[in-house]
Every structure is written in structure tokens, then in C-alpha cells.
N, C-alpha and C. Protein backbone atom coordinates (compact mmCIF):
# COMPACT_ATOMS: atom_id res chain seq x y z
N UNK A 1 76.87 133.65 77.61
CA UNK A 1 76.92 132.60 78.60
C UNK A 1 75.70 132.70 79.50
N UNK A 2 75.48 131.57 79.72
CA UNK A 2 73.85 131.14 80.83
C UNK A 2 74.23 131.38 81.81
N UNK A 3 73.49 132.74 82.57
CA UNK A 3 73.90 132.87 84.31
C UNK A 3 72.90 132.09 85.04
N UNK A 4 74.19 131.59 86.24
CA UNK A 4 73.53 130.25 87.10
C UNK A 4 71.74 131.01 87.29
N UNK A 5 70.99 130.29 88.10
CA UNK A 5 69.70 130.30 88.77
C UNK A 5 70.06 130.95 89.99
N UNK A 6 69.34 131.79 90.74
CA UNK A 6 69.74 132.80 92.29
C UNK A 6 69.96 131.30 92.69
N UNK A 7 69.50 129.85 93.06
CA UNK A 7 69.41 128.67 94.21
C UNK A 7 71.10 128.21 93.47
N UNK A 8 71.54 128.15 92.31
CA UNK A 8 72.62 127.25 91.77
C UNK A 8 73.66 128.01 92.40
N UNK A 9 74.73 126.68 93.07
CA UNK A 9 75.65 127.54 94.07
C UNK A 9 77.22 127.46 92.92
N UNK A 10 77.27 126.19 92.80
CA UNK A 10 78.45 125.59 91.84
C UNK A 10 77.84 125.16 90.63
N UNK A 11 79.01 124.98 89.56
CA UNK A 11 78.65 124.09 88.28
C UNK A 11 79.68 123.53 87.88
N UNK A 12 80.02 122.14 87.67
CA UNK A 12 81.13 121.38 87.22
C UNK A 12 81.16 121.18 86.00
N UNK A 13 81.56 122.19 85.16
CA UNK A 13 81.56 122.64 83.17
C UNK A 13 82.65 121.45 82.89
N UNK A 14 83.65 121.69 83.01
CA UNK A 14 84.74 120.67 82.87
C UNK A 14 84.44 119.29 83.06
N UNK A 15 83.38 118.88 83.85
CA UNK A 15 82.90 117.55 84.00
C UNK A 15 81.97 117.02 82.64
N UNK A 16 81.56 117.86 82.03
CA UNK A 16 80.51 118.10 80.97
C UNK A 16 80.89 117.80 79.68
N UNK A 17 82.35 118.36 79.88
CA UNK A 17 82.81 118.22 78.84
C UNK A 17 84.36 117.09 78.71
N UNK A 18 84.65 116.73 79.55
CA UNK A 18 85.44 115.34 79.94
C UNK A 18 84.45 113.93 79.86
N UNK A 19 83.65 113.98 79.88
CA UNK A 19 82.50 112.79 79.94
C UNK A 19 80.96 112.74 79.44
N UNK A 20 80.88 111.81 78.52
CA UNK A 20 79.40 111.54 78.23
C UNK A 20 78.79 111.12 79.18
N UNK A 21 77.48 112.15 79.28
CA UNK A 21 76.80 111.84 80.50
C UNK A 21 75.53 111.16 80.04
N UNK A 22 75.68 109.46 80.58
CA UNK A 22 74.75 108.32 80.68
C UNK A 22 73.40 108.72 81.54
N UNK A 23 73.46 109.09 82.60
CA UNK A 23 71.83 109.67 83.47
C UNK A 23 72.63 110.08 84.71
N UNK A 24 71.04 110.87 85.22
CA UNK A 24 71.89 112.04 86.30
C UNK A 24 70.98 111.92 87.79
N UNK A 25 71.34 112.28 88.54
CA UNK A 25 70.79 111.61 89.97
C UNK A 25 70.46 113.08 90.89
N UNK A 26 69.70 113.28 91.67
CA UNK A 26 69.56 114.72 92.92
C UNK A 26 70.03 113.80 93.92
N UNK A 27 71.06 114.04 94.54
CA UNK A 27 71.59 113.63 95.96
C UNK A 27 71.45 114.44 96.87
N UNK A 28 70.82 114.34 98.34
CA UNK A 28 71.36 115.31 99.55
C UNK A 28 72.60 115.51 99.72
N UNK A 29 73.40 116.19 100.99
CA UNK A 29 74.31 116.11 100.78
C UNK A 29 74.21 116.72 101.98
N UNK A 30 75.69 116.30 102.98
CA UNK A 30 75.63 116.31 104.92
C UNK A 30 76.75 117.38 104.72
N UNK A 31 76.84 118.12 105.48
CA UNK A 31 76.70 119.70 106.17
C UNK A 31 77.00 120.02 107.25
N UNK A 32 77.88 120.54 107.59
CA UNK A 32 78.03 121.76 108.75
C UNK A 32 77.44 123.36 108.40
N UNK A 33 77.02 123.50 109.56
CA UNK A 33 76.18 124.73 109.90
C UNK A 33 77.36 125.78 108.32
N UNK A 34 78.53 126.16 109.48
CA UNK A 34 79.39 127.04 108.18
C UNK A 34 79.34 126.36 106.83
N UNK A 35 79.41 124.96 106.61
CA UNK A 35 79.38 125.13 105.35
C UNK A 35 78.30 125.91 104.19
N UNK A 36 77.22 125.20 104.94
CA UNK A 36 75.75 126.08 104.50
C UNK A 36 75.93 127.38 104.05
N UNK A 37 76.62 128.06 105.42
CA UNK A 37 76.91 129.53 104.98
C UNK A 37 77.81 129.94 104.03
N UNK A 38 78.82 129.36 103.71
CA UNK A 38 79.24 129.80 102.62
C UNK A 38 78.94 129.37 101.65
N UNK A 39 78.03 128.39 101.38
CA UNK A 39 77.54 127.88 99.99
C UNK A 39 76.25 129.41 99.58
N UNK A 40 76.13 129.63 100.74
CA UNK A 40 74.94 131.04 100.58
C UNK A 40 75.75 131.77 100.02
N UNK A 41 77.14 131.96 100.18
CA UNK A 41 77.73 133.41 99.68
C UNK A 41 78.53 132.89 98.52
N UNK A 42 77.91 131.81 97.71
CA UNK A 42 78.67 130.94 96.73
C UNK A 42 80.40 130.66 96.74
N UNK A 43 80.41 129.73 98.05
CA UNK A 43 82.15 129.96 98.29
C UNK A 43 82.23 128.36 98.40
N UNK A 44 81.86 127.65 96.96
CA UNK A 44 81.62 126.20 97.05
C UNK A 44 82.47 126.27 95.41
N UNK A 45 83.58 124.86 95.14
CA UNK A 45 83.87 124.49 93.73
C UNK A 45 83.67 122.74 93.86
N UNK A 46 83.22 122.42 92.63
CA UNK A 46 82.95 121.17 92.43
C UNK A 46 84.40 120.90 91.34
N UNK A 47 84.73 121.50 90.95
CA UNK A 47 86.57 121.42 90.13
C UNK A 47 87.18 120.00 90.65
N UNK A 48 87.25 119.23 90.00
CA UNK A 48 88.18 117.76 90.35
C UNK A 48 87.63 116.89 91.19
N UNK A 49 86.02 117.08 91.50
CA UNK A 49 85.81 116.15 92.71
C UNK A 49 85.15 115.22 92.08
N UNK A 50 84.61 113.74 92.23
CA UNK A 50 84.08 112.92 92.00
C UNK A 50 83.18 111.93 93.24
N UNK A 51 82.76 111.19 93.09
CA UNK A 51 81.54 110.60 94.13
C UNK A 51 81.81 108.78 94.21
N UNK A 52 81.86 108.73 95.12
CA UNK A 52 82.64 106.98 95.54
C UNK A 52 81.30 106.21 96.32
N UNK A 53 81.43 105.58 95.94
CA UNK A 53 80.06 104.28 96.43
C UNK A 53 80.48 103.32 97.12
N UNK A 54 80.75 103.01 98.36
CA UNK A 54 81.75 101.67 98.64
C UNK A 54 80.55 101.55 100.30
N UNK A 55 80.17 100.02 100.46
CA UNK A 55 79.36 99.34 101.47
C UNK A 55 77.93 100.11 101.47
N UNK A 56 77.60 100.40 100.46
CA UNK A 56 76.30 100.94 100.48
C UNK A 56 76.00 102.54 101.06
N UNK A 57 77.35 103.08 100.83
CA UNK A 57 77.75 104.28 101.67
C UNK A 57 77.90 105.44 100.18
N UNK A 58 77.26 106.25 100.28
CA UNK A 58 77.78 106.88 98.69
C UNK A 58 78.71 108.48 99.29
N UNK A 59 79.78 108.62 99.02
CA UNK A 59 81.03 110.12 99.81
C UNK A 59 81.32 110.50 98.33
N UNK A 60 81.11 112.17 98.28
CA UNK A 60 81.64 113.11 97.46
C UNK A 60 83.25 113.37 97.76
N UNK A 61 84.31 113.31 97.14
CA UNK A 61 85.44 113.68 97.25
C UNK A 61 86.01 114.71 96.48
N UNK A 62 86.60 115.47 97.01
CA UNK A 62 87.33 116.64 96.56
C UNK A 62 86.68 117.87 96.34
N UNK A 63 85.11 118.24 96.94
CA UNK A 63 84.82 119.32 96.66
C UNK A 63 85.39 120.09 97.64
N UNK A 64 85.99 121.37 97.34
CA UNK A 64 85.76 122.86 98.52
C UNK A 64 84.99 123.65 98.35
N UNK A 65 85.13 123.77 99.84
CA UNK A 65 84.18 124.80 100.42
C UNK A 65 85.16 125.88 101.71
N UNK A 66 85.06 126.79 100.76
CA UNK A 66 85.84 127.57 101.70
C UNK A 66 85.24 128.18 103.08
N UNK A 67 86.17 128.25 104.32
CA UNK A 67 85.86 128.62 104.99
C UNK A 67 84.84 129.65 105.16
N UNK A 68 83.78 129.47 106.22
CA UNK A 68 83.15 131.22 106.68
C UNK A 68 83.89 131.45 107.57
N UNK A 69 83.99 132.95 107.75
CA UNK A 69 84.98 133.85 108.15
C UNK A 69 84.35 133.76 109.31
N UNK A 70 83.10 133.81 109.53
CA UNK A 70 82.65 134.09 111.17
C UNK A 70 82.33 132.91 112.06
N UNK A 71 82.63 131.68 111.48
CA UNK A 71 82.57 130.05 112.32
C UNK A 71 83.83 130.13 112.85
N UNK A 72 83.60 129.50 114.00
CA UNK A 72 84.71 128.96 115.11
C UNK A 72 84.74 127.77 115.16
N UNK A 73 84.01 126.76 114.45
CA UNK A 73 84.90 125.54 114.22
C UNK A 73 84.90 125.49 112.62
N UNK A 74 85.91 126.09 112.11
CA UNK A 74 85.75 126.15 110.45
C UNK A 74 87.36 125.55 110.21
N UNK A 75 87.94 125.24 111.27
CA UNK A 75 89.45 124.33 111.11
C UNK A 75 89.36 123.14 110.11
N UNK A 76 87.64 122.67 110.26
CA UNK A 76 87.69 121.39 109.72
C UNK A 76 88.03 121.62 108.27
N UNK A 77 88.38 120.22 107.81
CA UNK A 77 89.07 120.28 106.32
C UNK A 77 87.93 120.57 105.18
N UNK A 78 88.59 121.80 104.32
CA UNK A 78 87.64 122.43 103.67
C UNK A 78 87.55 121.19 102.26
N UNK A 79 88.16 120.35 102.09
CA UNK A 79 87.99 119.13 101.24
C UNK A 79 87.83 118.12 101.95
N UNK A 80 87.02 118.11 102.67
CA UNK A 80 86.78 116.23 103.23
C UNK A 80 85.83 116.13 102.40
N UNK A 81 85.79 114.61 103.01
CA UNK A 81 84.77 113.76 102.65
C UNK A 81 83.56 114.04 102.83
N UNK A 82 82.35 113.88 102.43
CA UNK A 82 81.19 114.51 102.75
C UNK A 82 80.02 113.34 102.06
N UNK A 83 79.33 113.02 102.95
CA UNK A 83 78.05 111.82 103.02
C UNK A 83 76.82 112.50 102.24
N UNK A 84 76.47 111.25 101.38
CA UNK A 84 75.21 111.87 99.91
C UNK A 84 74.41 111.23 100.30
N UNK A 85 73.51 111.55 100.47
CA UNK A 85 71.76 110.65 100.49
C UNK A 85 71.29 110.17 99.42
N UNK A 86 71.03 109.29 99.26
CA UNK A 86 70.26 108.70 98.13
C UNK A 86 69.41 107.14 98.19
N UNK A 87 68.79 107.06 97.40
CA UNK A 87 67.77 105.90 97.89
C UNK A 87 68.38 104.53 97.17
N UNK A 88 68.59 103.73 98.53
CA UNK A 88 69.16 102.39 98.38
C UNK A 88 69.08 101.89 96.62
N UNK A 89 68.06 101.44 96.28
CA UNK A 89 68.42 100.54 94.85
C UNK A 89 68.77 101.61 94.18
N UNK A 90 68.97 102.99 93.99
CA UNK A 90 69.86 103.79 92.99
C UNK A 90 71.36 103.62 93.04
N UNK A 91 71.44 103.27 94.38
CA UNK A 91 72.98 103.52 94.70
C UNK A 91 73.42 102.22 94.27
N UNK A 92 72.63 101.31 94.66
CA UNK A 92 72.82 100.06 94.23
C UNK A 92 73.13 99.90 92.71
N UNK A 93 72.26 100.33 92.06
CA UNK A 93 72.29 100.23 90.69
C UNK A 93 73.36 101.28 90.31
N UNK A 94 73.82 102.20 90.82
CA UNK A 94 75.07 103.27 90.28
C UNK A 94 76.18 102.64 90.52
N UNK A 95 76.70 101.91 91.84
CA UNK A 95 77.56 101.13 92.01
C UNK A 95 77.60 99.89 90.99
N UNK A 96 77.05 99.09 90.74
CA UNK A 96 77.37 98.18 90.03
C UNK A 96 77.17 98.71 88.26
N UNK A 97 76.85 100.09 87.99
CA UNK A 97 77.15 99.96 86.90
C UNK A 97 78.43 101.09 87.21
N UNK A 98 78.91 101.26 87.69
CA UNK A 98 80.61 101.97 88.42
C UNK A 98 81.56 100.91 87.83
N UNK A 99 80.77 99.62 88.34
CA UNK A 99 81.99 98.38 87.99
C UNK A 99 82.29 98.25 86.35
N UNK A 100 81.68 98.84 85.66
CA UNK A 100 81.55 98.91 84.06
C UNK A 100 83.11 99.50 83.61
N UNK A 101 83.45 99.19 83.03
CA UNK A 101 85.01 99.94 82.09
C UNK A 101 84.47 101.77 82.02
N UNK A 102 85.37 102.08 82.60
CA UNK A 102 85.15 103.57 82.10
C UNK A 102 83.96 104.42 82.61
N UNK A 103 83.15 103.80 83.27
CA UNK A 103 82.18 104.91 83.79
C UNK A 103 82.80 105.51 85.19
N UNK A 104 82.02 106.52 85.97
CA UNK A 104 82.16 107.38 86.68
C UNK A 104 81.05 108.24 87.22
N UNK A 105 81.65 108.40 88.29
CA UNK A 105 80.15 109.18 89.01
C UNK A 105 80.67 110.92 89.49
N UNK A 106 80.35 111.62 88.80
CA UNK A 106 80.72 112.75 89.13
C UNK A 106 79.47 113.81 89.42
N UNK A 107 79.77 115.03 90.62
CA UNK A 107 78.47 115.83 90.58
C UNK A 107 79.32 117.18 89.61
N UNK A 108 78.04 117.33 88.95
CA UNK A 108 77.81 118.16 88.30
C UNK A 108 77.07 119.89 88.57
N UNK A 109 76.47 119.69 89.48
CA UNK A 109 75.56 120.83 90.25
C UNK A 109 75.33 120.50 91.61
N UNK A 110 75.60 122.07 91.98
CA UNK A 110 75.33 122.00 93.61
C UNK A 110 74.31 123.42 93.75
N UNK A 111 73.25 123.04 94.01
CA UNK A 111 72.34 124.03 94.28
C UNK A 111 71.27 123.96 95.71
N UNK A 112 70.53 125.14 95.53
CA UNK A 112 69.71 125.15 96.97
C UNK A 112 68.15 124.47 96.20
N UNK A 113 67.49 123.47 97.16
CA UNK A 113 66.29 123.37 96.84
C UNK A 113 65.50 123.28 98.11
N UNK A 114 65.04 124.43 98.23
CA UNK A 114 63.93 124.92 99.35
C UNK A 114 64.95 125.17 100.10
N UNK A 115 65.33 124.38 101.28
CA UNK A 115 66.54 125.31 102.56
C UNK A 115 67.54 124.13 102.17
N UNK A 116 67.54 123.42 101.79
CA UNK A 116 68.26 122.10 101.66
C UNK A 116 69.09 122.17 100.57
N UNK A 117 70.48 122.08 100.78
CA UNK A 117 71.23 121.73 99.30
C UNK A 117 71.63 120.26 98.90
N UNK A 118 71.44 120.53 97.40
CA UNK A 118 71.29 119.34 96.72
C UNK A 118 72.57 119.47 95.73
N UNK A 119 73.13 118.08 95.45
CA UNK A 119 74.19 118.02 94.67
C UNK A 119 73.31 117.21 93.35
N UNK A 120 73.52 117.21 92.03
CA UNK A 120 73.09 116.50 91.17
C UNK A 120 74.42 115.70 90.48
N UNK A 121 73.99 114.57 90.63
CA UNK A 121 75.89 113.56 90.25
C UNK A 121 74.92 112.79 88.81
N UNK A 122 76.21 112.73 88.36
CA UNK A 122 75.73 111.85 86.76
C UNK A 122 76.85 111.15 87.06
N UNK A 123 76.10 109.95 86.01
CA UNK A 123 77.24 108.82 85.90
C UNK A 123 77.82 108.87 84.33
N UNK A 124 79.07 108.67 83.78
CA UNK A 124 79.38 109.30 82.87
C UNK A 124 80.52 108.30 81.80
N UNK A 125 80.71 108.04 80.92
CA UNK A 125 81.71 107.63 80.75
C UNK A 125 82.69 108.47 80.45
N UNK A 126 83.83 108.58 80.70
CA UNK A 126 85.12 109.52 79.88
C UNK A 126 85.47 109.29 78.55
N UNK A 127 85.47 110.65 78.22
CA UNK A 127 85.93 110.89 76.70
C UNK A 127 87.20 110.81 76.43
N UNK A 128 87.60 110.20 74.96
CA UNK A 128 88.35 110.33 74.50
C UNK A 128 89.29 111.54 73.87
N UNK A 129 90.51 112.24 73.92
CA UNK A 129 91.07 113.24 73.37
C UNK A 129 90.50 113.05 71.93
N UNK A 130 90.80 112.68 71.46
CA UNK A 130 89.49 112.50 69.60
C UNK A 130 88.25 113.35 69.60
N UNK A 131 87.09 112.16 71.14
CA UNK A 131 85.92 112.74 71.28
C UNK A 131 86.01 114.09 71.78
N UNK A 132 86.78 114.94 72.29
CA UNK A 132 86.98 116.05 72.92
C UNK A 132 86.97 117.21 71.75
N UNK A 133 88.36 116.43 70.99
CA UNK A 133 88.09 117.40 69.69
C UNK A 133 86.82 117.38 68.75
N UNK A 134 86.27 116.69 68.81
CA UNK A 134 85.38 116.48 67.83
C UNK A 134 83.99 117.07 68.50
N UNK A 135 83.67 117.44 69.90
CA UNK A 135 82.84 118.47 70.81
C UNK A 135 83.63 119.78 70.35
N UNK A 136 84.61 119.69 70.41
CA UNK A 136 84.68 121.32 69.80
C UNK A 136 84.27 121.85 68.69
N UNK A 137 84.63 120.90 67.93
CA UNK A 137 84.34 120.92 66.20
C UNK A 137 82.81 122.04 66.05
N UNK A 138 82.06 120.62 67.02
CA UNK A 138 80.71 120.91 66.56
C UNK A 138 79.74 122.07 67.07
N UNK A 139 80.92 122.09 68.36
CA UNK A 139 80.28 123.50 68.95
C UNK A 139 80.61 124.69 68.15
N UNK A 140 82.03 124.58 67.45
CA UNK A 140 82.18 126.31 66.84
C UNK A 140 81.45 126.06 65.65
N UNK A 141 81.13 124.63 65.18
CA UNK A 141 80.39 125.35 63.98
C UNK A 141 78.80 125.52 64.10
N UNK A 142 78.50 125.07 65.26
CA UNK A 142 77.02 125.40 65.73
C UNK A 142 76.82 127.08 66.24
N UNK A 143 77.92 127.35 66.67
CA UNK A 143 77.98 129.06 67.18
C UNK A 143 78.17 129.85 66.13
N UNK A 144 78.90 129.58 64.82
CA UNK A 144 79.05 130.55 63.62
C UNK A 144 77.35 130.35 62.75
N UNK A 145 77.17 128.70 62.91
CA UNK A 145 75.43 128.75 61.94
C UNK A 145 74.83 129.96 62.84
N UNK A 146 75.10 129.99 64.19
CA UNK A 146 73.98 130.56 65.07
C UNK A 146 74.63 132.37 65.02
N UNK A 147 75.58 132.23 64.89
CA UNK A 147 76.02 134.16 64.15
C UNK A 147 75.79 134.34 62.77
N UNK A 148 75.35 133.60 61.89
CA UNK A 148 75.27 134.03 60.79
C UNK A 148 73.47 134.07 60.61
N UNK A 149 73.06 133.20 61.00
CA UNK A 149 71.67 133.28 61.47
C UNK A 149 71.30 134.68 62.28
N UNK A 150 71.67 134.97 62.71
CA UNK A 150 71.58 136.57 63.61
C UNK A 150 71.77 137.56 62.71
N UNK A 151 72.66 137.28 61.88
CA UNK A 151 73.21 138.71 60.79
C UNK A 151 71.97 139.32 59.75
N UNK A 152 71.96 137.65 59.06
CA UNK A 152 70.50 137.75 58.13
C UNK A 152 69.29 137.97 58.59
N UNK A 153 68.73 137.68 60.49
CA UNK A 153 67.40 138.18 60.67
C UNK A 153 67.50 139.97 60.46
């Protein structure tokens, strides 16, 4: 298994593999002081959350971030809502292709770039239980070509 990058805080695997991912976006992403800090001590999951576009406003939903132990205002809700930056005609153009059957905007990575953390959201369509099995298929038989390939070097 690929260990994250020292800057990669979260990774949404399960998103990866629930949805074909159509193209992928770097969003900012708004912050309290503690949250910062515990994204430093990797105490961030992207697990079940997805990204909503509504009045030209783009909000991540459902990520946590667990409390830091040493903030005194860390009451606030460790799953709120949380405001994404991104540049007007993207959002524009992500929203109206949102309105499409079946797509979705989910982040996929939450990492540090320079002091600033960045979420990376793809837009995705959802897979089918069929298509799901049929990603497995191809992965175990891509991992046995790739062990039997190892045996014979």
C-alpha cells in the first residue's frame, strides 16, 4: 500500500471506488485556528462527506475533524458545514453539470499546500453494484499478473 505524502492529511478510498471519477478540482477550504491543528496531527476523515453547490456558494458536508485537546472554543461541531473556495465559472460549471443524472461532487483529498490546506473534490458519477464487481475483477487479476511477474524476475 502507497503511504500518504508528509502534506496529505486524509484520503477518501471509498469515494474512488463508489464512483467514476469525470475531473477533479483543488478547493481552499475555511478553518478554525483548532481545526488546522488537528489536521497537523492528522485528526481529519473525509468518510461519507460530499460537497453541495447551492447560490454560487460551494459547503463540504460531513467531514470530521476531531477536536484539539488544547482549544477552548473546540465545542463547535466537529461535522459542520465548512465554506470551499473556488473560482466562479468552475463552480458554475460543476453545479450545472451536478444537475446531470447521477453525478456528484465529492472530495477526495485533504492535504497541506504550503501553510494552507487544500481539499481536492472530483465530480463523479456513481457506480453500479455490477460496475463495483467488475473493479474488483480487474484489480485481483492485475495483482496476481503483477505476483507472478515478480516470481519469474
Amino acid at each position: 500500500m502507497k503511504k500518504p505524502s508528509p502534506s496529505e492529511i486524509a484520503q477518501n478510498k471509498k469515494a474512488l471506488f463508489d464512483y467514476d471519477i469525470i475531473e477533479e478540482h483543488e478547493a481552499g477550504i475555511e478553518l478554525f485556528g483548532w481545526e488546522v491543528k488537528s489536521m497537523r496531527e492528522k485528526w481529519a476523515q473525509l468518510k461519507g462527506s460530499h460537497v453541495t453547490i447551492r447560490g454560487g456558494l460551494a459547503k463540504i458536508l460531513g467531514m470530521h475533524v476531531s477536536a484539539y485537546k488544547f482549544a477552548r472554543d473546540a465545542d463547535v461541531g466537529v461535522k459542520r458545514e465548512r465554506k470551499l473556495f473556488l473560482r466562479k465559472n468552475v463552480m458554475l460549471r460543476l453545479e450545472q453539470k451536478m444537475g446531470e443524472q447521477g453525478m456528484s461532487l465529492i472530495p477526495t483529498k485533504l492535504y497541506f499546500k504550503w501553510n494552507l490546506v487544500k481539499v481536492n473534490i472530483a465530480l463523479g458519477k456513481g457506480r453500479k453494484k455490477y460496475d463495483k464487481r467488475e473493479v474488483i475483477k480487474k484489480r485481483d487479476t492485475q495483482r496476481a499478473v503483477a505476483v507472478e511477474l515478480g516470481r519469474k524476475i
